[in-house]
Protein backbone atom coordinates (compact mmCIF):
# COMPACT_ATOMS: atom_id res chain seq x y z
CA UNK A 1 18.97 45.57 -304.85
CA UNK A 2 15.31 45.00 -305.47
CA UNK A 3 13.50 46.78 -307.48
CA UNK A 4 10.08 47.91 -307.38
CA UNK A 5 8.17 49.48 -310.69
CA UNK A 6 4.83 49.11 -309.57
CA UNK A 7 5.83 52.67 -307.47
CA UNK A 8 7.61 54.12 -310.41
CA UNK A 9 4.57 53.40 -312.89
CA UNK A 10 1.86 56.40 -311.77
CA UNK A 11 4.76 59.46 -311.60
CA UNK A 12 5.53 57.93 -315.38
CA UNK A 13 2.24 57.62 -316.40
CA UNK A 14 1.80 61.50 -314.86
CA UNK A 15 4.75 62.61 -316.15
CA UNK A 16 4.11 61.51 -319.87
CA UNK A 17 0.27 63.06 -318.81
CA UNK A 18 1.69 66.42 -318.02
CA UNK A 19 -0.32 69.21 -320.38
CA UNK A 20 2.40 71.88 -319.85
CA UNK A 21 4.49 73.07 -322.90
CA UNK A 22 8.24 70.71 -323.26
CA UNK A 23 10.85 72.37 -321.47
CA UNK A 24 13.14 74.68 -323.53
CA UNK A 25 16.32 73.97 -321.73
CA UNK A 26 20.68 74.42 -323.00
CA UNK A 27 23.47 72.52 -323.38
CA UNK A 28 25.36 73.04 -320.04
CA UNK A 29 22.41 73.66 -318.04
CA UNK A 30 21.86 71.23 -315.35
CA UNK A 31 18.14 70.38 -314.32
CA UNK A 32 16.31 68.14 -312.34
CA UNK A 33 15.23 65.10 -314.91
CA UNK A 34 12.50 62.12 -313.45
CA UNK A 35 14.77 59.70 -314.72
CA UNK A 36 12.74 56.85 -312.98
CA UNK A 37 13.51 53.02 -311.52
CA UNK A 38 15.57 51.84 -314.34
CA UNK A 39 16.79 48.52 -315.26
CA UNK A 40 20.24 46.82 -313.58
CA UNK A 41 22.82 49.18 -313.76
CA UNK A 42 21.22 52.09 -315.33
CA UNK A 43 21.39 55.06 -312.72
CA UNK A 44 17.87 55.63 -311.04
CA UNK A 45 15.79 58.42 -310.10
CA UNK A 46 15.33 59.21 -306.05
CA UNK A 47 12.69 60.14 -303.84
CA UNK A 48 9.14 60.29 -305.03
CA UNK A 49 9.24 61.60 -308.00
CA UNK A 50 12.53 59.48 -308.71
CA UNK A 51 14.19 62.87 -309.58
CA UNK A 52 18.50 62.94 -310.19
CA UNK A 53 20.54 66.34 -311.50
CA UNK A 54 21.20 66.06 -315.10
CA UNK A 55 23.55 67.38 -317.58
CA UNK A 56 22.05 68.67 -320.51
CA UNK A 57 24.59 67.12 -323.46
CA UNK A 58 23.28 68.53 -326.51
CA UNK A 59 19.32 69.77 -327.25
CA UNK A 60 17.70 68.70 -330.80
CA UNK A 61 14.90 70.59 -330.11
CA UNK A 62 12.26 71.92 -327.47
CA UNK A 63 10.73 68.09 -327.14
CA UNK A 64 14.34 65.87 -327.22
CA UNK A 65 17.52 66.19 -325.61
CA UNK A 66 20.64 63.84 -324.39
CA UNK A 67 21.42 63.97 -320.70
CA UNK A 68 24.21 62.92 -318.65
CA UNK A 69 23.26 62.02 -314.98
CA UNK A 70 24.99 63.59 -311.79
CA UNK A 71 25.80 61.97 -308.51
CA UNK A 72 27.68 63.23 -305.52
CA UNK A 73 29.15 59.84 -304.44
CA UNK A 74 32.78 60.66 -305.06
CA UNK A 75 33.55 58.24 -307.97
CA UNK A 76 37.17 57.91 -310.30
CA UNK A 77 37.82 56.73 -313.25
CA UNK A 78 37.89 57.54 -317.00
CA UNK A 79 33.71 56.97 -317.13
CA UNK A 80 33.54 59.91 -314.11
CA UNK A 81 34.05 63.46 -314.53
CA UNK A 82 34.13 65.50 -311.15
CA UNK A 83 33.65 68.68 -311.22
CA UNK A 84 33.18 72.03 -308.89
CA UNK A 85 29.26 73.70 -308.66
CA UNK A 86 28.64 77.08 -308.16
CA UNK A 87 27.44 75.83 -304.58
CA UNK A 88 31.11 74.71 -303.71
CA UNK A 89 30.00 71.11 -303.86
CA UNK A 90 31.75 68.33 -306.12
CA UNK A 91 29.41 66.65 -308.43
CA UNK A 92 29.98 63.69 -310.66
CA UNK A 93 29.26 63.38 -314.24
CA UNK A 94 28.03 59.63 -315.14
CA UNK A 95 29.32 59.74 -318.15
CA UNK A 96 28.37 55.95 -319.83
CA UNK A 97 25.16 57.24 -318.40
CA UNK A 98 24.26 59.50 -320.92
CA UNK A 99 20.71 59.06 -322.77
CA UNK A 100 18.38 60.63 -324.58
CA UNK A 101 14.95 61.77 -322.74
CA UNK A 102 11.86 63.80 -323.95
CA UNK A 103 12.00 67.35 -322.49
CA UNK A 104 8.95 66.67 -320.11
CA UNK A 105 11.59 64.89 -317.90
CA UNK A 106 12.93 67.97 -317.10
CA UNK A 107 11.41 69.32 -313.79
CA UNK A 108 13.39 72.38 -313.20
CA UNK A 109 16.63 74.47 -313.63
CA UNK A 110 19.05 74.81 -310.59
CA UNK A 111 21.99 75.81 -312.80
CA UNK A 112 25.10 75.05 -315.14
CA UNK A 113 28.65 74.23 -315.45
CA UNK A 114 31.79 76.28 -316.48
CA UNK A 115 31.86 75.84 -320.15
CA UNK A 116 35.56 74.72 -319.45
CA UNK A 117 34.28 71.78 -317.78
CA UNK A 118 31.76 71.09 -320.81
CA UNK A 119 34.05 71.03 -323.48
CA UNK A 120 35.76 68.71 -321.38
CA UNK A 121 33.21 66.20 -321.18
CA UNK A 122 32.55 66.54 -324.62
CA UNK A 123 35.79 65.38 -325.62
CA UNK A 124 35.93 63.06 -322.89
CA UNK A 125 32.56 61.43 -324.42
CA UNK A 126 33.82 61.67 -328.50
CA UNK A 127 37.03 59.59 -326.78
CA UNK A 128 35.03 57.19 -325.09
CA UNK A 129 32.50 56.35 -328.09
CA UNK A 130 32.59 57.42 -331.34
């Protein structure tokens, strides 16, 4: 697929612009994150404001944070973790996706995963690469 990041360029340019305080967000917590028109294989953004659900992996601070991004295209394998939301619905955790973003990515809370399912991933992730 083509890719165009001439569209992607002014909601990064406003993002990294924006004059509100960084986000204080959690581990577990899952936000809505600009993650953007990316490169290859690197999961994208959608929509205008190339928005995705995130997984917030671990917090350093108010400013910096790792993320994992979520999809809800049923995927298997031992780089996917489904899991249940508190909606009922199955979402996916991307999990060679994670990365580390500046808070201001972070557009808003819509809620958080058992912490059953977190300490899963995090051993899932330790497994997988380190």
């Amino acid at each position: 697929m083509k890719k165009d990041y001439q569209i992607w360029t002014p909601t990064k340019i406003k993002i990294n612009n924006k004059s509100s305080i960084p986000r204080g967000c959690k581990e577990r917590e899952i936000w809505i994150c600009n993650l953007g028109e990316n490169i290859g294989f690197e999961e994208d953004g959608k929509g205008n404001e190339f928005t995705r659900p995130a997984l917030i992996l671990k917090v350093f601070n108010r400013n910096f944070c790792y993320i994992i991004p979520l999809s809800t295209t049923s995927k298997r394998g031992k780089f996917y973790y489904p899991f249940e939301s508190k909606t009922g619905k199955t979402s996916v955790a991307l999990l060679t996706q994670f990365k580390p973003i500046d808070t201001v990515r972070l557009s808003r809370k819509v809620g958080f995963i058992k912490k059953s399912d977190f300490v899963e991933i995090q051993k899932i992730i330790k497994k997988l690469f380190f």
